[in-house]
PDB file of N, CA and C in Angstrom:
ATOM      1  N   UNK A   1      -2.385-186.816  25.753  1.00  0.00           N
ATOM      2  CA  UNK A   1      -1.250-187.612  25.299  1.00  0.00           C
ATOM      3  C   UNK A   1      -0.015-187.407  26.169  1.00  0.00           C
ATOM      4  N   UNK A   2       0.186-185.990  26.789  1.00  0.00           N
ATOM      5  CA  UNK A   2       1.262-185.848  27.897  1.00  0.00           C
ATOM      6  C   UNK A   2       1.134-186.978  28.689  1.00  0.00           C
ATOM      7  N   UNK A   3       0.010-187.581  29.441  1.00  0.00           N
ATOM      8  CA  UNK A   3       0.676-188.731  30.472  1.00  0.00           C
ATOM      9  C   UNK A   3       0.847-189.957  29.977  1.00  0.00           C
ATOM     10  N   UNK A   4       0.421-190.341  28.260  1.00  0.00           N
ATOM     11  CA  UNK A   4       1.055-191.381  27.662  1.00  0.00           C
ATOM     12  C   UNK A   4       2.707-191.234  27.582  1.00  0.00           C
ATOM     13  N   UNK A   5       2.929-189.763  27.310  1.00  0.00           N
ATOM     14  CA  UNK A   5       4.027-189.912  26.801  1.00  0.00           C
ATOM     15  C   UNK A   5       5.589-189.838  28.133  1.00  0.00           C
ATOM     16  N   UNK A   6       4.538-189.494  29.221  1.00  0.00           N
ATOM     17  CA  UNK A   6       4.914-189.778  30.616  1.00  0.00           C
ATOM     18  C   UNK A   6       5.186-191.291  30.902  1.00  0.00           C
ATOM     19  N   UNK A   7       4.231-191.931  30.422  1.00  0.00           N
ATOM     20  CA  UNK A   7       4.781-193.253  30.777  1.00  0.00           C
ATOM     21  C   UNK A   7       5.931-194.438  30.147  1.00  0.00           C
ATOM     22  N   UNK A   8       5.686-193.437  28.572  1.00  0.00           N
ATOM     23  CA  UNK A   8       6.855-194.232  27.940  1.00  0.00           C
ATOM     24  C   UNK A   8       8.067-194.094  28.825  1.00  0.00           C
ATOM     25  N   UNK A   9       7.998-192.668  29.074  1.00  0.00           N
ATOM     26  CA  UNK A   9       9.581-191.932  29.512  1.00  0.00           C
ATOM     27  C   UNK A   9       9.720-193.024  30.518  1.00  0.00           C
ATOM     28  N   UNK A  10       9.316-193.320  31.475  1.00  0.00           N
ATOM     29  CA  UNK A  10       9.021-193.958  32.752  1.00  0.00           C
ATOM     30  C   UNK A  10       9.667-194.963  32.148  1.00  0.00           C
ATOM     31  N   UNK A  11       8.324-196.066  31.584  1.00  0.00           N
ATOM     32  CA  UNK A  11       9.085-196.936  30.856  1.00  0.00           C
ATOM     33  C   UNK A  11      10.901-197.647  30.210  1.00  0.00           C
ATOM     34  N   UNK A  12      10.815-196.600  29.652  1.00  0.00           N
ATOM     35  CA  UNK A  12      12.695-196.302  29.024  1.00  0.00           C
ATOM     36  C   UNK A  12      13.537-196.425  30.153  1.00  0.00           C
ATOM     37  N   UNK A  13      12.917-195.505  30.700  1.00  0.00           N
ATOM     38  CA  UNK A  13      13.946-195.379  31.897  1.00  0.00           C
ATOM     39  C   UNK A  13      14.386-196.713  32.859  1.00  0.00           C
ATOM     40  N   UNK A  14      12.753-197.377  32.951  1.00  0.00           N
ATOM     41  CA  UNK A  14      13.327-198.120  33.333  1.00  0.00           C
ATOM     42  C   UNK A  14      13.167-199.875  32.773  1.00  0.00           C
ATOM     43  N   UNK A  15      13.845-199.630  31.971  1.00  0.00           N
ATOM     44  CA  UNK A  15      14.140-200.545  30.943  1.00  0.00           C
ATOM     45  C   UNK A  15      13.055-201.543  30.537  1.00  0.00           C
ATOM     46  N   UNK A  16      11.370-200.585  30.802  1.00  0.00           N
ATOM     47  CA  UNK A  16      10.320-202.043  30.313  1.00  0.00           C
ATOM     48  C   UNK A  16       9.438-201.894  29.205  1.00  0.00           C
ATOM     49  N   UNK A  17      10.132-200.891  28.674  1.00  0.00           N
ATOM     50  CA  UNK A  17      10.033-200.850  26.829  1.00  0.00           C
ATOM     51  C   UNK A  17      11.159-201.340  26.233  1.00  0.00           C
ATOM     52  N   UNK A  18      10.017-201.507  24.495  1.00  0.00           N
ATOM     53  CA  UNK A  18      11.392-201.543  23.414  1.00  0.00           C
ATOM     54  C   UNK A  18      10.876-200.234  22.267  1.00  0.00           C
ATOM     55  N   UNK A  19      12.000-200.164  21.455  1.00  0.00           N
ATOM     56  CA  UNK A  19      11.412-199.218  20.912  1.00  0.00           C
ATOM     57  C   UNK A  19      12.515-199.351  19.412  1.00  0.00           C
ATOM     58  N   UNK A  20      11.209-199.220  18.605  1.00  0.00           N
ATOM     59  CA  UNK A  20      11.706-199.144  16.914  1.00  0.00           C
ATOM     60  C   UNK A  20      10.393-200.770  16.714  1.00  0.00           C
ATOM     61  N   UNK A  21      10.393-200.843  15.405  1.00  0.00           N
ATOM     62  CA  UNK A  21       9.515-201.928  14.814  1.00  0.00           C
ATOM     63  C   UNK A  21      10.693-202.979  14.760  1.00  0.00           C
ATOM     64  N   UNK A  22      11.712-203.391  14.244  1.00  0.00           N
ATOM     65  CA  UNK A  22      11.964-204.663  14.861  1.00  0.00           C
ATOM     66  C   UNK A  22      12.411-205.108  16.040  1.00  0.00           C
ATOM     67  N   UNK A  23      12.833-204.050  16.979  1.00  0.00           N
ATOM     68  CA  UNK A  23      12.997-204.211  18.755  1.00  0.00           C
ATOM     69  C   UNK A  23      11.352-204.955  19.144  1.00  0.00           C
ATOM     70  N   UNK A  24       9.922-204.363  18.540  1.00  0.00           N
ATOM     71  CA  UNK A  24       8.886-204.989  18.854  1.00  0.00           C
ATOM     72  C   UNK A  24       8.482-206.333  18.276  1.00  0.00           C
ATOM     73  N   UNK A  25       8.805-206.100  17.485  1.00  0.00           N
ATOM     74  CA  UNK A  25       8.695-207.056  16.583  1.00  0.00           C
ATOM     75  C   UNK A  25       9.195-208.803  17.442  1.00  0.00           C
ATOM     76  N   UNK A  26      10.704-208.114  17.587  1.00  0.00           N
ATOM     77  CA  UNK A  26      11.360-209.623  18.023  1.00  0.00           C
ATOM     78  C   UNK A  26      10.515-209.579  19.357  1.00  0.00           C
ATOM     79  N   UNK A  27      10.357-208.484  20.017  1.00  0.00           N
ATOM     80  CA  UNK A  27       9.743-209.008  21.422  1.00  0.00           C
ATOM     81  C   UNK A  27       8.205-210.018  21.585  1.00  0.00           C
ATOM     82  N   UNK A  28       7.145-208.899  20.526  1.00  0.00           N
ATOM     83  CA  UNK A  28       6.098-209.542  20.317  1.00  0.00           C
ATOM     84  C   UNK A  28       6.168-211.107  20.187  1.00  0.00           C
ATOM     85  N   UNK A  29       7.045-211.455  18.675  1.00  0.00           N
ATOM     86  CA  UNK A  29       7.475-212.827  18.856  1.00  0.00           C
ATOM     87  C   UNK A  29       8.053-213.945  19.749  1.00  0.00           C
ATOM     88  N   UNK A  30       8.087-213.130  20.530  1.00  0.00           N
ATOM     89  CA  UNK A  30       8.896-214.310  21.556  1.00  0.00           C
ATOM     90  C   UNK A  30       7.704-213.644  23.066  1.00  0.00           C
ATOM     91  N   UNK A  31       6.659-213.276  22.677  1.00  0.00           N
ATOM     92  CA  UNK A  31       5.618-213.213  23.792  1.00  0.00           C
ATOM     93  C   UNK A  31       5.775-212.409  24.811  1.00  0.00           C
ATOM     94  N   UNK A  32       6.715-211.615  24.790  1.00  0.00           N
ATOM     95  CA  UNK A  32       6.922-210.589  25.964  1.00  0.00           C
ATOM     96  C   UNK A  32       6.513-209.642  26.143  1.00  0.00           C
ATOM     97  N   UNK A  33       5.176-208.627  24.996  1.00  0.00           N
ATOM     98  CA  UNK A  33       4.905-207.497  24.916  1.00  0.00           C
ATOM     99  C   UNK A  33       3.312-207.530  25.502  1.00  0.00           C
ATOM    100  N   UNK A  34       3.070-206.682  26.324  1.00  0.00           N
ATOM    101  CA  UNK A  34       1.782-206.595  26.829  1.00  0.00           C
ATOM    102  C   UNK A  34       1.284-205.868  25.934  1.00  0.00           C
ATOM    103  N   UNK A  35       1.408-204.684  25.307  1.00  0.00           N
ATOM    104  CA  UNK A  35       0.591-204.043  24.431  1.00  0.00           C
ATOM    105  C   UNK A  35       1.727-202.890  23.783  1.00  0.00           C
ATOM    106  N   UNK A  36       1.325-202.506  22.442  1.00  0.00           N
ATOM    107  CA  UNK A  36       2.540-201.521  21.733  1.00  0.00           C
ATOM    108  C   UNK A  36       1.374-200.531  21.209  1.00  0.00           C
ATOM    109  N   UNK A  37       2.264-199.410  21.205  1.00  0.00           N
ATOM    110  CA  UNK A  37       1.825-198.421  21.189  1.00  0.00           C
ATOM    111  C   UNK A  37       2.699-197.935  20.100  1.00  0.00           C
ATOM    112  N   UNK A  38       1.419-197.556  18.854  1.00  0.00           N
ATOM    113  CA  UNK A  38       1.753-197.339  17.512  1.00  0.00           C
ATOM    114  C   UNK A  38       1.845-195.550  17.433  1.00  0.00           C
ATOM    115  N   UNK A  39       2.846-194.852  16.919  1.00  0.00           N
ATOM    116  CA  UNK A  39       2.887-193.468  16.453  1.00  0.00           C
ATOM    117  C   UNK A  39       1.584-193.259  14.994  1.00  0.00           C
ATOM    118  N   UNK A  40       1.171-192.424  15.400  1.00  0.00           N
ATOM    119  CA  UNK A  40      -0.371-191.939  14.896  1.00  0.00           C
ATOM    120  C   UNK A  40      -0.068-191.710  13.231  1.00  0.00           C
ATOM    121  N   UNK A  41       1.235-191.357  13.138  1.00  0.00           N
ATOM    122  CA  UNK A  41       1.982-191.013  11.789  1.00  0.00           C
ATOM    123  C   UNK A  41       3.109-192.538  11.161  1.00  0.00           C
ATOM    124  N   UNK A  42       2.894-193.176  11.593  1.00  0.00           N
ATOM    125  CA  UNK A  42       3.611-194.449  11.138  1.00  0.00           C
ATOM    126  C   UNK A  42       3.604-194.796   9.999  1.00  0.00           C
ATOM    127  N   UNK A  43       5.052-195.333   9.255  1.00  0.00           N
ATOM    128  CA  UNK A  43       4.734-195.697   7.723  1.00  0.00           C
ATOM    129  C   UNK A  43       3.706-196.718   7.699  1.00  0.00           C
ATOM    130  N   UNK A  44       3.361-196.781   7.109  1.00  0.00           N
ATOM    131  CA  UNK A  44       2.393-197.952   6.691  1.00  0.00           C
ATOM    132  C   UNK A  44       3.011-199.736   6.490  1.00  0.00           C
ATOM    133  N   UNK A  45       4.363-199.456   5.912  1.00  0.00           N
ATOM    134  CA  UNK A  45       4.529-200.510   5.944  1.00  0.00           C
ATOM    135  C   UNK A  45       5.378-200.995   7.733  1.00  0.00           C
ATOM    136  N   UNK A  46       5.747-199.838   8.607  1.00  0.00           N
ATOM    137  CA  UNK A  46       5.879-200.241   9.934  1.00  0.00           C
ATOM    138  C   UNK A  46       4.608-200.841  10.425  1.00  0.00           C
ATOM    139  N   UNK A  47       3.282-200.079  10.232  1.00  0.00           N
ATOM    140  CA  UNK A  47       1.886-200.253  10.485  1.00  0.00           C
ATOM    141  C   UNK A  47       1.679-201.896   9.930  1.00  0.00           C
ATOM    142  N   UNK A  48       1.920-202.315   8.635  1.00  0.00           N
ATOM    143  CA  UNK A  48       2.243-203.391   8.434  1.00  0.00           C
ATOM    144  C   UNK A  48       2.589-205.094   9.390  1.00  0.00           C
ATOM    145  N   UNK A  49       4.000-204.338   9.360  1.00  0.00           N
ATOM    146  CA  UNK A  49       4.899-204.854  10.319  1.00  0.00           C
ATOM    147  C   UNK A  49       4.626-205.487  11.666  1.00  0.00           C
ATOM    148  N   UNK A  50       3.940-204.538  12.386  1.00  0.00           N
ATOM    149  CA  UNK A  50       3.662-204.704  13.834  1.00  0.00           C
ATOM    150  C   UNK A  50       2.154-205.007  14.173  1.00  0.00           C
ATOM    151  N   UNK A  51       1.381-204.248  13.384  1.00  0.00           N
ATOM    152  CA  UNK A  51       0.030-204.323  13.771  1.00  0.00           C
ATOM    153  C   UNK A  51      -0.741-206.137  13.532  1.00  0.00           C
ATOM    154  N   UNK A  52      -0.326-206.559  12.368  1.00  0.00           N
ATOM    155  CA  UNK A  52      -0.441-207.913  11.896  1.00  0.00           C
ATOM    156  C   UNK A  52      -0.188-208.971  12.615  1.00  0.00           C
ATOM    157  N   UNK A  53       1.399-208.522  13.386  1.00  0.00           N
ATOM    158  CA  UNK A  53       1.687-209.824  14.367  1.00  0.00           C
ATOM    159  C   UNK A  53       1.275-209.368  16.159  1.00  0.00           C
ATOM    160  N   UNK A  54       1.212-208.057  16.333  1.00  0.00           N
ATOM    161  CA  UNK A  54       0.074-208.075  16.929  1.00  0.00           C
ATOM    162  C   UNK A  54      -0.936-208.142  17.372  1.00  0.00           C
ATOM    163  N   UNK A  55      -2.021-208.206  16.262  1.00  0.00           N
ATOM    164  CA  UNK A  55      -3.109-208.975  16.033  1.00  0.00           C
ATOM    165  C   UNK A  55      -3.028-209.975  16.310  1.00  0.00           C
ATOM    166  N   UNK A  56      -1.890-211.155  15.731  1.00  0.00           N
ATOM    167  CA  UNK A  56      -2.127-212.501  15.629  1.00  0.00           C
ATOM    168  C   UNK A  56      -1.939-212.905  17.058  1.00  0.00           C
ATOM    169  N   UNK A  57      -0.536-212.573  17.835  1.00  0.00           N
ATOM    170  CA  UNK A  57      -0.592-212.609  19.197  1.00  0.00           C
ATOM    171  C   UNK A  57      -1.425-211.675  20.144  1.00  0.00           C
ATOM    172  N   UNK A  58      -2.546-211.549  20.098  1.00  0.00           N
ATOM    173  CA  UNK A  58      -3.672-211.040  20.509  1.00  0.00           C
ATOM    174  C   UNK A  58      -3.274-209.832  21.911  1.00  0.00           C
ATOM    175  N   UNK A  59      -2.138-209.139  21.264  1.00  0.00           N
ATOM    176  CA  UNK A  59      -1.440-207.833  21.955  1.00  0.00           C
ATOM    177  C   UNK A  59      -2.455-206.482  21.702  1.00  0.00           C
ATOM    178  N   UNK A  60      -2.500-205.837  22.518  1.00  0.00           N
ATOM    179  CA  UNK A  60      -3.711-204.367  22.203  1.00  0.00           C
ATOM    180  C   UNK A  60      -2.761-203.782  21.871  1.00  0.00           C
ATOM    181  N   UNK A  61      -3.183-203.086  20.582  1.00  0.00           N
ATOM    182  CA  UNK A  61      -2.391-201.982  20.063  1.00  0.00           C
ATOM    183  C   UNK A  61      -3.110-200.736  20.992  1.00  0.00           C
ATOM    184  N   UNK A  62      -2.434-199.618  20.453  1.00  0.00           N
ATOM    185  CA  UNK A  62      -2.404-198.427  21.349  1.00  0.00           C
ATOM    186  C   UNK A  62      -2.302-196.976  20.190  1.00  0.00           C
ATOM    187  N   UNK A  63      -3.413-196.358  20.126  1.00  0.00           N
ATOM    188  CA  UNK A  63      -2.526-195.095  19.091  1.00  0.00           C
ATOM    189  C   UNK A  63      -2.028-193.790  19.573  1.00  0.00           C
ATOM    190  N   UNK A  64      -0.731-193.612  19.376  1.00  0.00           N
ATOM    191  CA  UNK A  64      -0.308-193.264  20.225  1.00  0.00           C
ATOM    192  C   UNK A  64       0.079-191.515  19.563  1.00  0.00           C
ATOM    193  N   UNK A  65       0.444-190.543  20.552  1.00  0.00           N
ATOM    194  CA  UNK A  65       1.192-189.037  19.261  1.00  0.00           C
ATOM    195  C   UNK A  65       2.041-189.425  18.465  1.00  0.00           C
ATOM    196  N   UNK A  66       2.265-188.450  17.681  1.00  0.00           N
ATOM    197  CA  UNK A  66       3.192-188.481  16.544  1.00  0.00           C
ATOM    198  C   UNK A  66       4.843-189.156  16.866  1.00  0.00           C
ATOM    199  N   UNK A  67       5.087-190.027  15.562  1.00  0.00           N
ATOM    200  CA  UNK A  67       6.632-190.685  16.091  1.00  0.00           C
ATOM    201  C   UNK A  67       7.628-189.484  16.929  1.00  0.00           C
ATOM    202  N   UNK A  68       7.348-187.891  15.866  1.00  0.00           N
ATOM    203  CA  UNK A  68       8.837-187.117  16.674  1.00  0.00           C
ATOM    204  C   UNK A  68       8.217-187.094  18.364  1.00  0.00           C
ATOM    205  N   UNK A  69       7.342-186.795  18.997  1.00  0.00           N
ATOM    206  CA  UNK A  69       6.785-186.552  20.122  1.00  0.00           C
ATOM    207  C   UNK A  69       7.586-187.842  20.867  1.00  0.00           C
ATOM    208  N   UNK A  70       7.101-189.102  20.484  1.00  0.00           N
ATOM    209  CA  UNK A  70       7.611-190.041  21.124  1.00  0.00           C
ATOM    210  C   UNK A  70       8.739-189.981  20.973  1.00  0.00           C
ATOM    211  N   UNK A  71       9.436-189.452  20.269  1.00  0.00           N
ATOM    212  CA  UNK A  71      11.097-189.825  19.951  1.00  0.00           C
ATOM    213  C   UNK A  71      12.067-188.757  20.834  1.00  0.00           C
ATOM    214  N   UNK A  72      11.562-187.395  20.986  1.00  0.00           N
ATOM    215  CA  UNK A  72      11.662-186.408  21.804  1.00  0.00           C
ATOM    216  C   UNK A  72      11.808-186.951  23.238  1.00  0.00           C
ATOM    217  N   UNK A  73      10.532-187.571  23.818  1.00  0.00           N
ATOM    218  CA  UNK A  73      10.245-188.046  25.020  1.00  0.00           C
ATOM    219  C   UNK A  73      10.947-189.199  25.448  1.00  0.00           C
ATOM    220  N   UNK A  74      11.910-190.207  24.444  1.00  0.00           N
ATOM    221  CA  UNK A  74      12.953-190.980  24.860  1.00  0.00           C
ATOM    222  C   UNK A  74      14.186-190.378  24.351  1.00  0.00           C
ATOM    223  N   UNK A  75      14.468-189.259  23.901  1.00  0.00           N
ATOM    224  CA  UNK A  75      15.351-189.150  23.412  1.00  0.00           C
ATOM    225  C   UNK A  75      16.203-189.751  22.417  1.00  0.00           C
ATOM    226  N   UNK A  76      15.488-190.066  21.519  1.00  0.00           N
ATOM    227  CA  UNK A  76      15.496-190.400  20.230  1.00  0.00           C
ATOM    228  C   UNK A  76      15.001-189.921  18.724  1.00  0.00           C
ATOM    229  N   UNK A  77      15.470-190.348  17.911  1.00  0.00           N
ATOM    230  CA  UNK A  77      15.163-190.061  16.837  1.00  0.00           C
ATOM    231  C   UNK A  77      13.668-189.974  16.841  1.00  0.00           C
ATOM    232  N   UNK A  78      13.232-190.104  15.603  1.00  0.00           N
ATOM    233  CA  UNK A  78      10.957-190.555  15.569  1.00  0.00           C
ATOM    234  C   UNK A  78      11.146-191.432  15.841  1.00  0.00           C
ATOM    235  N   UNK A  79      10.362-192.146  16.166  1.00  0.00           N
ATOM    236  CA  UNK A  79       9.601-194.164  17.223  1.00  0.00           C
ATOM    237  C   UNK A  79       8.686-193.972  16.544  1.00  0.00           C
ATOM    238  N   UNK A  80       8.271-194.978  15.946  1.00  0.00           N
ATOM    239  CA  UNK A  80       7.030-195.504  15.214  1.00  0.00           C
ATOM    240  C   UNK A  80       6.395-196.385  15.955  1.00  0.00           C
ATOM    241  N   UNK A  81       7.253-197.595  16.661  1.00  0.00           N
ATOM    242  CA  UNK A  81       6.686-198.291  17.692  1.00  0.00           C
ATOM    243  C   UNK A  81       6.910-198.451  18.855  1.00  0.00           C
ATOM    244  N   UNK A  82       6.419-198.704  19.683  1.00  0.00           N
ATOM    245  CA  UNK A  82       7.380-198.853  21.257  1.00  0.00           C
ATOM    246  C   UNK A  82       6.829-199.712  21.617  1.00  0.00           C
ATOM    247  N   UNK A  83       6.890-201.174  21.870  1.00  0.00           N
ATOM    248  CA  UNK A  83       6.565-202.252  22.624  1.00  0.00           C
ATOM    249  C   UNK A  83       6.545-202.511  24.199  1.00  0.00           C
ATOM    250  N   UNK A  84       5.679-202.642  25.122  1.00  0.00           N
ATOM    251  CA  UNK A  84       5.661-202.742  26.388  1.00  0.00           C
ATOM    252  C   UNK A  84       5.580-204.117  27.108  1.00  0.00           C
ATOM    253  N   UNK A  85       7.007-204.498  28.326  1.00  0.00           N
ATOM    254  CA  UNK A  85       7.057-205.564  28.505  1.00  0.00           C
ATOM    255  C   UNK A  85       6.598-205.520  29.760  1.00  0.00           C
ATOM    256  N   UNK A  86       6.153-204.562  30.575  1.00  0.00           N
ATOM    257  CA  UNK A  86       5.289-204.683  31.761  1.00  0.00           C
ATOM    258  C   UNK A  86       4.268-204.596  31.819  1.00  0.00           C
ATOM    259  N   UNK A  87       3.572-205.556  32.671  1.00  0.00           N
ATOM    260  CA  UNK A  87       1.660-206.016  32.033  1.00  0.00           C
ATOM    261  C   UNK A  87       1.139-203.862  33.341  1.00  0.00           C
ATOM    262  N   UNK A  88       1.766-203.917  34.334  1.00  0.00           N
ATOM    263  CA  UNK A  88       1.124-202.877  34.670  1.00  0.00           C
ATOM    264  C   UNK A  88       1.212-201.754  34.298  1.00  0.00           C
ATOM    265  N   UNK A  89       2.139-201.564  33.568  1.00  0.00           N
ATOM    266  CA  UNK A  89       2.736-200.195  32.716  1.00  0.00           C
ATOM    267  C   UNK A  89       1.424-199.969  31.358  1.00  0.00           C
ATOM    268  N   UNK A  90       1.816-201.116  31.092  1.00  0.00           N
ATOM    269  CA  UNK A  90       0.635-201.555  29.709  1.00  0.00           C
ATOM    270  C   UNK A  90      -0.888-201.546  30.042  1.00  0.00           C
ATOM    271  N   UNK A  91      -1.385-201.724  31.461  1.00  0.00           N
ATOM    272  CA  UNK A  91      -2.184-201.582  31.806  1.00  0.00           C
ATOM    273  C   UNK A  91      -2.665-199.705  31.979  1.00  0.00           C
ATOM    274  N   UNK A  92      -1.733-199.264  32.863  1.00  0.00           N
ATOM    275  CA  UNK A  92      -1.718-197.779  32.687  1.00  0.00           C
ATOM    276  C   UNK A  92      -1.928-197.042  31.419  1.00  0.00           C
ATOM    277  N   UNK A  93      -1.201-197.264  30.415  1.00  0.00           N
ATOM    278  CA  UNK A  93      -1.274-196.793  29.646  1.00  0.00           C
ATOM    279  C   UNK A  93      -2.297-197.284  28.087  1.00  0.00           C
ATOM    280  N   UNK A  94      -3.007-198.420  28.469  1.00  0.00           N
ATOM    281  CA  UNK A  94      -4.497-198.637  27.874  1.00  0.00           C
ATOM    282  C   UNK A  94      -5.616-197.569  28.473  1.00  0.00           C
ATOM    283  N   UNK A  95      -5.213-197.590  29.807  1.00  0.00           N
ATOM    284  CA  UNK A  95      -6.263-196.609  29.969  1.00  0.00           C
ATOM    285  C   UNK A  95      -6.034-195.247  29.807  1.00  0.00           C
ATOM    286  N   UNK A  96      -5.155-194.667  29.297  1.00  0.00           N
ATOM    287  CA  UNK A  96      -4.683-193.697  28.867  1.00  0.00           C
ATOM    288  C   UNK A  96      -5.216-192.980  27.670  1.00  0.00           C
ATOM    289  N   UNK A  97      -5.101-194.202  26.963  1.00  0.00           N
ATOM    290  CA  UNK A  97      -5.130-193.830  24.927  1.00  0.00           C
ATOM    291  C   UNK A  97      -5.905-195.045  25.078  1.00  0.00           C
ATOM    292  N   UNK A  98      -6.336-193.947  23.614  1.00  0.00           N
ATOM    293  CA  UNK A  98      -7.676-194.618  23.083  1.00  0.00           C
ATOM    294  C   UNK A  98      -6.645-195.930  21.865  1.00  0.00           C
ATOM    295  N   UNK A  99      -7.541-197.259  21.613  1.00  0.00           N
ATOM    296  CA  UNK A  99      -7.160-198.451  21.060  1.00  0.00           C
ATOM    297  C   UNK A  99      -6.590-198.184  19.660  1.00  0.00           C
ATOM    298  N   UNK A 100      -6.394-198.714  19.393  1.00  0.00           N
ATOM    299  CA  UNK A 100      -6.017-198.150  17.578  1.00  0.00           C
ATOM    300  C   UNK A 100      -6.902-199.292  16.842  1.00  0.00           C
ATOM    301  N   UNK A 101      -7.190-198.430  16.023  1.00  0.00           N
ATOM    302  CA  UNK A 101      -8.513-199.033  15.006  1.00  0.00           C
ATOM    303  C   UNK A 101      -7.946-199.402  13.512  1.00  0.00           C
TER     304      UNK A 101
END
């Protein structure tokens, strides 16, 4: 999970994530997310939230460490979701982590 959580950082940094469930949310909706990567500990109703309209826009979810891990690694609070708007970043990091089921 260290080089997932390598790539978020990457990511953040350089501005081709979003991060929180409605930052993904609006992105998913408006087609910009290559794949989001769900915290392994997520409320259910975030799990809700994102996984559903992910599905529908046929985005690969991702399961990802625990929200504080991710939240640590952007320097943030817990992240439940982090949405990815670069198809090669998103690519990297499918092959990283395993799909979420």
């Amino acid at each position: 999970m260290s080089g997932l959580l390598g790539l978020l950082g990457l990511g953040y940094r350089g501005r081709r994530v979003v991060i929180g469930v409605e930052a993904v949310r609006a992105e998913l909706q408006a087609g910009k997310c290559w794949c989001v990567v769900m915290a392994q500990d997520a409320s259910p109703r975030a799990v809700e939230k994102v996984v559903r309209l992910a599905a529908a826009k046929q985005v690969p979810l991702v399961s990802g460490p625990g929200a504080d891990a991710i939240g640590a690694q952007l320097g943030k609070p817990p992240v439940m979701a982090v949405g990815v708007r670069d198809r090669a970043l998103a690519d990297g990091i499918r092959r990283l982590a395993p799909a979420r089921s």
